[in-house]
Protein backbone atom coordinates (compact mmCIF):
# COMPACT_ATOMS: atom_id res chain seq x y z
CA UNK A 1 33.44 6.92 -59.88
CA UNK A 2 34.46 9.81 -57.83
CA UNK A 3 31.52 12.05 -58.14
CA UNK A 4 29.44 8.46 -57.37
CA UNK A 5 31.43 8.39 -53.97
CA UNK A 6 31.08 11.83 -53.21
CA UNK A 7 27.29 11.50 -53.63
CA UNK A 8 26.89 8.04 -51.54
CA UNK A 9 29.07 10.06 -48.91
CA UNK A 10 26.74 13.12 -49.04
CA UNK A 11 23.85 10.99 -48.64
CA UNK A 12 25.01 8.66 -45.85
CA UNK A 13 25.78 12.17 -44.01
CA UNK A 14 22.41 12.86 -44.40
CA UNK A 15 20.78 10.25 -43.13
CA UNK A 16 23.02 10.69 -40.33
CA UNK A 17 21.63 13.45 -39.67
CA UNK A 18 18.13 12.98 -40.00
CA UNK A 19 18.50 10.02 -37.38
CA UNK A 20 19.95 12.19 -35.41
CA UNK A 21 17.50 14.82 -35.21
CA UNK A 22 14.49 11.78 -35.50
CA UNK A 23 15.69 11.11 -32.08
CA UNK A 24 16.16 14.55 -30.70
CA UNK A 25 12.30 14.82 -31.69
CA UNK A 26 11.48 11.90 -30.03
CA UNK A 27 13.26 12.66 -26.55
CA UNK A 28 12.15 15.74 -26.64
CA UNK A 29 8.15 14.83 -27.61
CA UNK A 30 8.64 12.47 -24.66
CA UNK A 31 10.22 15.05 -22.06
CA UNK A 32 7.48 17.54 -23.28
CA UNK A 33 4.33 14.97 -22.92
CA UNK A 34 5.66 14.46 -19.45
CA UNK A 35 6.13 18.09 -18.52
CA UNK A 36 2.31 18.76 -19.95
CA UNK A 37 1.29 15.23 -17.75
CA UNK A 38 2.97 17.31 -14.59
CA UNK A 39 1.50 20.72 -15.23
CA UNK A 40 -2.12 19.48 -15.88
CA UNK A 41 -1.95 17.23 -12.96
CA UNK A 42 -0.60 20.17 -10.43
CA UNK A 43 -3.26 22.86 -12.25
CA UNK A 44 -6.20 20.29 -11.38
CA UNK A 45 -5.31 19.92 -7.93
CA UNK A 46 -4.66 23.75 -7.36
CA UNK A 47 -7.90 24.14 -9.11
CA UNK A 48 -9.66 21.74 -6.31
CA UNK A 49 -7.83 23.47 -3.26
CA UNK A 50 -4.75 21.26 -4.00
CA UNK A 51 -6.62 17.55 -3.72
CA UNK A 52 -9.13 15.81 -5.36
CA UNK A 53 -10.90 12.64 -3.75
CA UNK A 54 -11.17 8.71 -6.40
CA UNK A 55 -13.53 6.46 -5.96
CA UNK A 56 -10.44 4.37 -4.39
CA UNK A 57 -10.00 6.01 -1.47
CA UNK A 58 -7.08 8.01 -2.86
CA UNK A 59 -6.78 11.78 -2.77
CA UNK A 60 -4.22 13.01 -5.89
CA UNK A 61 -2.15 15.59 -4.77
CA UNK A 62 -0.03 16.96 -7.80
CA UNK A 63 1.35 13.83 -9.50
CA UNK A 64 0.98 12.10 -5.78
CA UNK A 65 -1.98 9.49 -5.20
CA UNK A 66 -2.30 8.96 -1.24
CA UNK A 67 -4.51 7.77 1.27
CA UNK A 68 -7.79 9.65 1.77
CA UNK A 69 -8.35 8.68 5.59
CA UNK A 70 -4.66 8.72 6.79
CA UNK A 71 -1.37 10.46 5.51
CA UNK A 72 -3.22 13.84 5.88
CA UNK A 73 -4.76 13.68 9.26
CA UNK A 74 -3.15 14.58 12.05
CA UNK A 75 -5.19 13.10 14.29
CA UNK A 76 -4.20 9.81 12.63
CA UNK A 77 -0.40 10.91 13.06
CA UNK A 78 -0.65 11.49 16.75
CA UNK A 79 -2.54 8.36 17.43
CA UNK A 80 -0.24 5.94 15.43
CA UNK A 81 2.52 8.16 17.52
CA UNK A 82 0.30 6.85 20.87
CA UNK A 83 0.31 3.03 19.27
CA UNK A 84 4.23 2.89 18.97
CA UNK A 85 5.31 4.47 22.18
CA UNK A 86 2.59 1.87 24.01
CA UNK A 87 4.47 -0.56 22.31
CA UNK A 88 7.74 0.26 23.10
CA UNK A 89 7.21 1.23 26.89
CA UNK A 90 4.35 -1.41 27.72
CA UNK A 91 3.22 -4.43 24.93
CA UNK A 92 6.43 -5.38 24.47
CA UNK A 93 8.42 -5.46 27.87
CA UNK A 94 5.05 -7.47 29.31
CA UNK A 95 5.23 -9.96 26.20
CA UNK A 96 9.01 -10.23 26.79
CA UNK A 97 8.04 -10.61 30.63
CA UNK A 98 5.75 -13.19 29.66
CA UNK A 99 8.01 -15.36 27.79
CA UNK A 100 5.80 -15.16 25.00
CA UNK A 101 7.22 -17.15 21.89
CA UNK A 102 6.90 -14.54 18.81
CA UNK A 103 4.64 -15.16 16.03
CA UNK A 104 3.87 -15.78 12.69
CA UNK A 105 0.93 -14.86 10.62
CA UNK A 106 -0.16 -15.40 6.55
CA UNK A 107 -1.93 -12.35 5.21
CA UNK A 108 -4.52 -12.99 2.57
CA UNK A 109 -6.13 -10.36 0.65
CA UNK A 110 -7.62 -9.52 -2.66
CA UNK A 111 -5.36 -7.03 -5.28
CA UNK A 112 -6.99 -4.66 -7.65
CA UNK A 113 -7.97 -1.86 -5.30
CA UNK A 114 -5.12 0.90 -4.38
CA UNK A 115 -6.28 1.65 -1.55
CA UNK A 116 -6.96 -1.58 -0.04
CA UNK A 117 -3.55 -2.74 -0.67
CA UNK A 118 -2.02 0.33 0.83
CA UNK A 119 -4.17 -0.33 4.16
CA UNK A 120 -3.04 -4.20 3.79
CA UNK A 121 0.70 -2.64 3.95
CA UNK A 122 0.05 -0.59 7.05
CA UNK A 123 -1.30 -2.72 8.88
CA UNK A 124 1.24 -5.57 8.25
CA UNK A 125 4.31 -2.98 9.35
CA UNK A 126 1.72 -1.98 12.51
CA UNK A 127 1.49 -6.39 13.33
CA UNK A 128 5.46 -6.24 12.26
CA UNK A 129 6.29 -3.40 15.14
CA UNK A 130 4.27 -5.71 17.70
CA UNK A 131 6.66 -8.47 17.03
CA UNK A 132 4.94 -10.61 14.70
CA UNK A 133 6.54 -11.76 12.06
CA UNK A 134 4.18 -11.53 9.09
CA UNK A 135 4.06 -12.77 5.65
CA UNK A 136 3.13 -10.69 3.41
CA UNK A 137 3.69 -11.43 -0.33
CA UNK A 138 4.71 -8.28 -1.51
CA UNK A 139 7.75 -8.62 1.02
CA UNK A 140 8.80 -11.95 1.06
CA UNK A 141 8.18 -13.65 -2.67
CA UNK A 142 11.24 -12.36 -5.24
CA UNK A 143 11.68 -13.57 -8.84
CA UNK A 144 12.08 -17.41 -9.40
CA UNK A 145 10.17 -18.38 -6.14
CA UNK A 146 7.96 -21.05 -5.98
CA UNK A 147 4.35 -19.44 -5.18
CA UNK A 148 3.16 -22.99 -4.43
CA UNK A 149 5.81 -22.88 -1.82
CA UNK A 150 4.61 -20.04 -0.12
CA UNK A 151 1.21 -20.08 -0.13
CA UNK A 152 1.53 -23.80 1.52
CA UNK A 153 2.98 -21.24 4.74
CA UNK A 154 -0.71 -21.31 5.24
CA UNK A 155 -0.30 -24.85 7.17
CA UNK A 156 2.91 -23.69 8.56
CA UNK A 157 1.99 -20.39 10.55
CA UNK A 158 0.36 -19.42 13.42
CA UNK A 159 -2.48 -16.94 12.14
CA UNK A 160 -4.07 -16.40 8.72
CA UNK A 161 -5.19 -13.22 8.77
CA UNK A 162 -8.23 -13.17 5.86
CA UNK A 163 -8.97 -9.23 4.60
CA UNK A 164 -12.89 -9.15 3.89
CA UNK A 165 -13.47 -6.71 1.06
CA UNK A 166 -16.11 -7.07 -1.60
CA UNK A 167 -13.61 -7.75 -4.53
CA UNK A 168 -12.15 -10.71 -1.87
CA UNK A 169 -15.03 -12.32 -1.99
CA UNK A 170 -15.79 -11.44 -5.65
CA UNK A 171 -12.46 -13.10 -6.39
CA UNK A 172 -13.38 -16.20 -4.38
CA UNK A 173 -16.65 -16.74 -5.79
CA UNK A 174 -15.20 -17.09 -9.13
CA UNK A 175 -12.45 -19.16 -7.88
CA UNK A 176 -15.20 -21.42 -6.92
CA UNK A 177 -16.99 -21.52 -10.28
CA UNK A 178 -14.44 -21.10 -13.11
CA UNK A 179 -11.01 -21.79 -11.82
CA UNK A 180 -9.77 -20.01 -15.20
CA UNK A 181 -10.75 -16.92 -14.10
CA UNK A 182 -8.86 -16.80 -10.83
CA UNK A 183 -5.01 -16.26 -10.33
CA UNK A 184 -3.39 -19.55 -9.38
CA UNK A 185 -1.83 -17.99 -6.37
CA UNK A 186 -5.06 -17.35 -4.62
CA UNK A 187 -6.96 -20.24 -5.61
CA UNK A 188 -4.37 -22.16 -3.53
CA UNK A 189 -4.77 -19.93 -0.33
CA UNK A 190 -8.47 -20.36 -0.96
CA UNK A 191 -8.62 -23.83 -0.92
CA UNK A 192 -6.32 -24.43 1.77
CA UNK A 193 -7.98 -21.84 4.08
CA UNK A 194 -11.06 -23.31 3.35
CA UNK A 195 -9.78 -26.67 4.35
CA UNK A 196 -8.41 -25.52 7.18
CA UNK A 197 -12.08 -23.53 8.53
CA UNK A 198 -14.40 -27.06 7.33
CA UNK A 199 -12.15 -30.22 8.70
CA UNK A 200 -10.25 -29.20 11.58
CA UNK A 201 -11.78 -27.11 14.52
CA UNK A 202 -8.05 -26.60 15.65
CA UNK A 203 -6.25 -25.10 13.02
CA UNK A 204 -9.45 -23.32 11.82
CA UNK A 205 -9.83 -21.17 15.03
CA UNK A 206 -6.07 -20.09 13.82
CA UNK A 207 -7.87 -18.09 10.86
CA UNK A 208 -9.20 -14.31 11.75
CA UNK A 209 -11.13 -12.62 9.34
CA UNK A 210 -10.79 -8.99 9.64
CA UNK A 211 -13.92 -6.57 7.99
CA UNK A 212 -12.67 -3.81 6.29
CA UNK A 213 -15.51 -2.76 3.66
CA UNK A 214 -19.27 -4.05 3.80
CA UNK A 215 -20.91 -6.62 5.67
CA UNK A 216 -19.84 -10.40 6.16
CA UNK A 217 -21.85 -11.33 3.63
CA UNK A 218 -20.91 -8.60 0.95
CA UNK A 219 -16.73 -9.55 1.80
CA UNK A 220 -16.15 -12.52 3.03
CA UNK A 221 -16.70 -16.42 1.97
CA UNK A 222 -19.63 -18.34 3.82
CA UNK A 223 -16.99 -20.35 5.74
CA UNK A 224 -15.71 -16.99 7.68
CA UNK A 225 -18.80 -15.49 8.39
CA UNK A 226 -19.75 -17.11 11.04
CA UNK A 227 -16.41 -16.36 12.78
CA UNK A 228 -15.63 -13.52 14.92
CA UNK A 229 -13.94 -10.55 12.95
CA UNK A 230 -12.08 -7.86 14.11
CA UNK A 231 -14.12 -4.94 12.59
CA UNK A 232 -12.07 -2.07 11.38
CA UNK A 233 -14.61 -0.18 9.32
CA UNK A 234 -16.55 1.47 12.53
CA UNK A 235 -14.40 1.73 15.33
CA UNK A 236 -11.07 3.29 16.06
CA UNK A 237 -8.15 1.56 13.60
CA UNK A 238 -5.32 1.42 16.47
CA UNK A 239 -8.07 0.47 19.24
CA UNK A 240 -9.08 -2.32 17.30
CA UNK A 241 -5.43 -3.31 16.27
CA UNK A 242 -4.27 -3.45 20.49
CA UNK A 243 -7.62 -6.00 20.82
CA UNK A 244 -6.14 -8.13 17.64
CA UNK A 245 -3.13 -8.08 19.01
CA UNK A 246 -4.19 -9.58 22.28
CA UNK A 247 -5.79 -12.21 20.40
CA UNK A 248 -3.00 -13.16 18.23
CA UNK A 249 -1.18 -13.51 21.15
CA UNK A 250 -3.62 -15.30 23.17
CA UNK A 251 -3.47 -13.30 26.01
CA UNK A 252 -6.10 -13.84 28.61
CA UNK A 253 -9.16 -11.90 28.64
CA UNK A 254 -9.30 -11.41 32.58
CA UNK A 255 -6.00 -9.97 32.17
CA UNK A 256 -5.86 -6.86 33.70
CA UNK A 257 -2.40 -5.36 32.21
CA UNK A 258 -3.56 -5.47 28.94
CA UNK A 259 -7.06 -4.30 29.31
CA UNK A 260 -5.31 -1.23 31.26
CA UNK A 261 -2.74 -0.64 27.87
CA UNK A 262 -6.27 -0.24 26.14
CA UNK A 263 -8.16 1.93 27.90
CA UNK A 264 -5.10 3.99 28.25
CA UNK A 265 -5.13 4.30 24.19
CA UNK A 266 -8.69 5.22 24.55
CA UNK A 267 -7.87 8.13 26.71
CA UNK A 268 -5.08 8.95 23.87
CA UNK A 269 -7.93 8.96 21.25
CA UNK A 270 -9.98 11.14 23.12
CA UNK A 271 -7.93 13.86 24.50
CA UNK A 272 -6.51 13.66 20.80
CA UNK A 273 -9.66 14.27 19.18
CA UNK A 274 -10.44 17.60 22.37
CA UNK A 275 -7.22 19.33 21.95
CA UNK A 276 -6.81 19.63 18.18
CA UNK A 277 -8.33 22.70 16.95
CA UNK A 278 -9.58 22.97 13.44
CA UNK A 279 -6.53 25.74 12.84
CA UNK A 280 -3.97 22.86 13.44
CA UNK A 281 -6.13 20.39 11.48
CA UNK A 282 -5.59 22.73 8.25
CA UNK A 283 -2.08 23.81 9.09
CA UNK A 284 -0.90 20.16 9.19
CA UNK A 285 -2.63 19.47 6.08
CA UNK A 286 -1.67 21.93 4.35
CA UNK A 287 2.03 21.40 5.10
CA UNK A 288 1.42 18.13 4.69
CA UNK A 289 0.39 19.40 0.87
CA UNK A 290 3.03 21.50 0.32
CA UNK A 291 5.88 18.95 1.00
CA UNK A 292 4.24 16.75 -1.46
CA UNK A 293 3.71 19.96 -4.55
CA UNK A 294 7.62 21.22 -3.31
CA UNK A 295 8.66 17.19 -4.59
CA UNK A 296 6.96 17.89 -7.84
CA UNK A 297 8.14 21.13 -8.54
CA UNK A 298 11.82 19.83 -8.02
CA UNK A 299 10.78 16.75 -10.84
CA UNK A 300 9.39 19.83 -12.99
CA UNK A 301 12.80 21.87 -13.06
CA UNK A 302 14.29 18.25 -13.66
CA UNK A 303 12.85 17.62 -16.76
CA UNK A 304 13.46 21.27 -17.78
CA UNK A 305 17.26 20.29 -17.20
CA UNK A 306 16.36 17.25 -19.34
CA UNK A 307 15.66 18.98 -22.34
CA UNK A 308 18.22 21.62 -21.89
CA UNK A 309 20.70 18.28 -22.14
CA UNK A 310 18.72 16.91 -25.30
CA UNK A 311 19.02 20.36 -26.85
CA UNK A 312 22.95 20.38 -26.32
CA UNK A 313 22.95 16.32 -27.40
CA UNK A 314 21.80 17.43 -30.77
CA UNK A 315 24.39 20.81 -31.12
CA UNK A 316 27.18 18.08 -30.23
CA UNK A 317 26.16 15.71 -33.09
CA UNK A 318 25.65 17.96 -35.44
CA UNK A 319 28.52 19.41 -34.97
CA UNK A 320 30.47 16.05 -35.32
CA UNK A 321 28.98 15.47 -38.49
């Protein structure tokens, strides 16, 4: 009976152990994997001068996907820099001056592309620093909301802002033929734009289709195309966004304030464009690079600490045992 109890002990110690070390093998498989992941995704960049361009419109820098046409441009910096001081010193006091009641406005758009949903963010916290108040879904629905409920803000708001891209309209069309196929959040805003562009003149002139990819008819549904856009593929992004913004806030096109705040960004873009040299061009960017590599190669020595804590983890239980 002893010797049986001795043995049953010997074994349960063992198996012990063999857990023990099962799961040091699979931390540490893990932790390695992810190391390999890191170094393979910082040699391919520094193998393509630190960046390679996806079909998205996203540049991978190290283990960092980012905007192609934006975060490493500074031209783009000092213009958005131009935008938000405009706003500050003139849009705003003149609005305020005005009275002008603040706004809302529903922002439909299509998901599945990276980069369009990045732009779709931007330019919602650009409207948002104007003084709109915008709803976007990725900031305003949380867990257990009704999406009925807030896709029915369609009727409610001001504006509906409608994105044109090509998988938009793909995504409509197939709303329209196999409702199946189509997420039931924007079959809703489909319909109810729709409804309100085809039965009331009123509340359809409150719907503004903006063109970012394409033409009207590769992006948007038949009902929009006949509407002016605001066309953000061709001409200057913040340009475009002071001319929406006069719109949105129905500010009158003789008025000679506002027209002025434009033509004064103009001059921005331009003398932006004339004194930027090609040397600072490259020494933003590549700072711009080396901020995002220095953030990986702190997450590198992380993981290195990582396995240096499995390693001990094991020592400890082992001892123990």
């Amino acid at each position: 009976m002893f010797n049986q109890s001795k043995f049953f002990r010997k074994v349960k110690s063992l198996r012990q152990s063999s857990i023990v070390h099962l799961v040091f093998l699979i931390v540490l498989f893990n932790i390695s994997a992810l190391q390999v992941d890191t170094q393979t995704n910082l040699s391919v960049s520094q193998q393509s001068s630190t960046s390679s361009r996806s079909s998205s419109g996203m540049i991978k820098i190290g283990l960092t996907d980012i905007p192609e046409k934006e975060s490493l441009s500074l031209e783009y910096f000092v213009k958005e820099r131009a935008y938000l001081k405009l706003l500050e010193k003139d849009i705003l006091p003149y609005l305020r001056r005005k009275n002008v009641k603040p706004l809302t406005c529903f922002i439909s758009y299509a998901w599945g592309d990276r980069y369009h949903e990045y732009w779709v963010k931007r330019f919602c916290e650009m409207l948002n620093k104007a003084g709109i108040q915008v709803l976007l879904d990725k900031w305003v629905i949380r867990k257990g909301n009704i999406l009925n409920e807030y896709v029915k803000k369609i009727e409610e708001v001001d504006w509906v802002i409608v994105v044109g891209t090509k998988l938009y309209l793909e995504k409509y069309n197939k709303r329209a033929t196999s409702s199946k196929e189509k997420e039931h959040v924007v079959k809703l805003e489909g319909q109810l734009i729709e409804h309100l562009v085809r039965y009331s003149t009123e509340r359809g002139n409150k719907v503004i289709p903006i063109l970012l990819e394409g033409t009207l008819e590769e992006s948007l549904p038949f009902m929009l195309r006949h509407k002016i856009s605001s066309e953000f593929i061709n001409n200057d992004y913040f340009e475009e966004l002071l001319k929406l913004i006069h719109d949105l806030y129905n500010i009158d096109n003789r008025d000679k304030h506002f027209e002025r705040i434009i033509e004064k960004f103009k001059k921005y873009a331009i003398a932006t464009s004339a004194h930027i040299t090609e040397a600072e061009r490259k020494a933003y960017e590549e700072k711009r690079t080396n901020k995002i590599l220095a953030l990986d190669k702190e997450i590198e020595e992380e993981i290195d600490l990582y396995k240096d804590e499995a390693f001990k983890l094991v020592e400890e239980k082992e001892e123990i045992i």
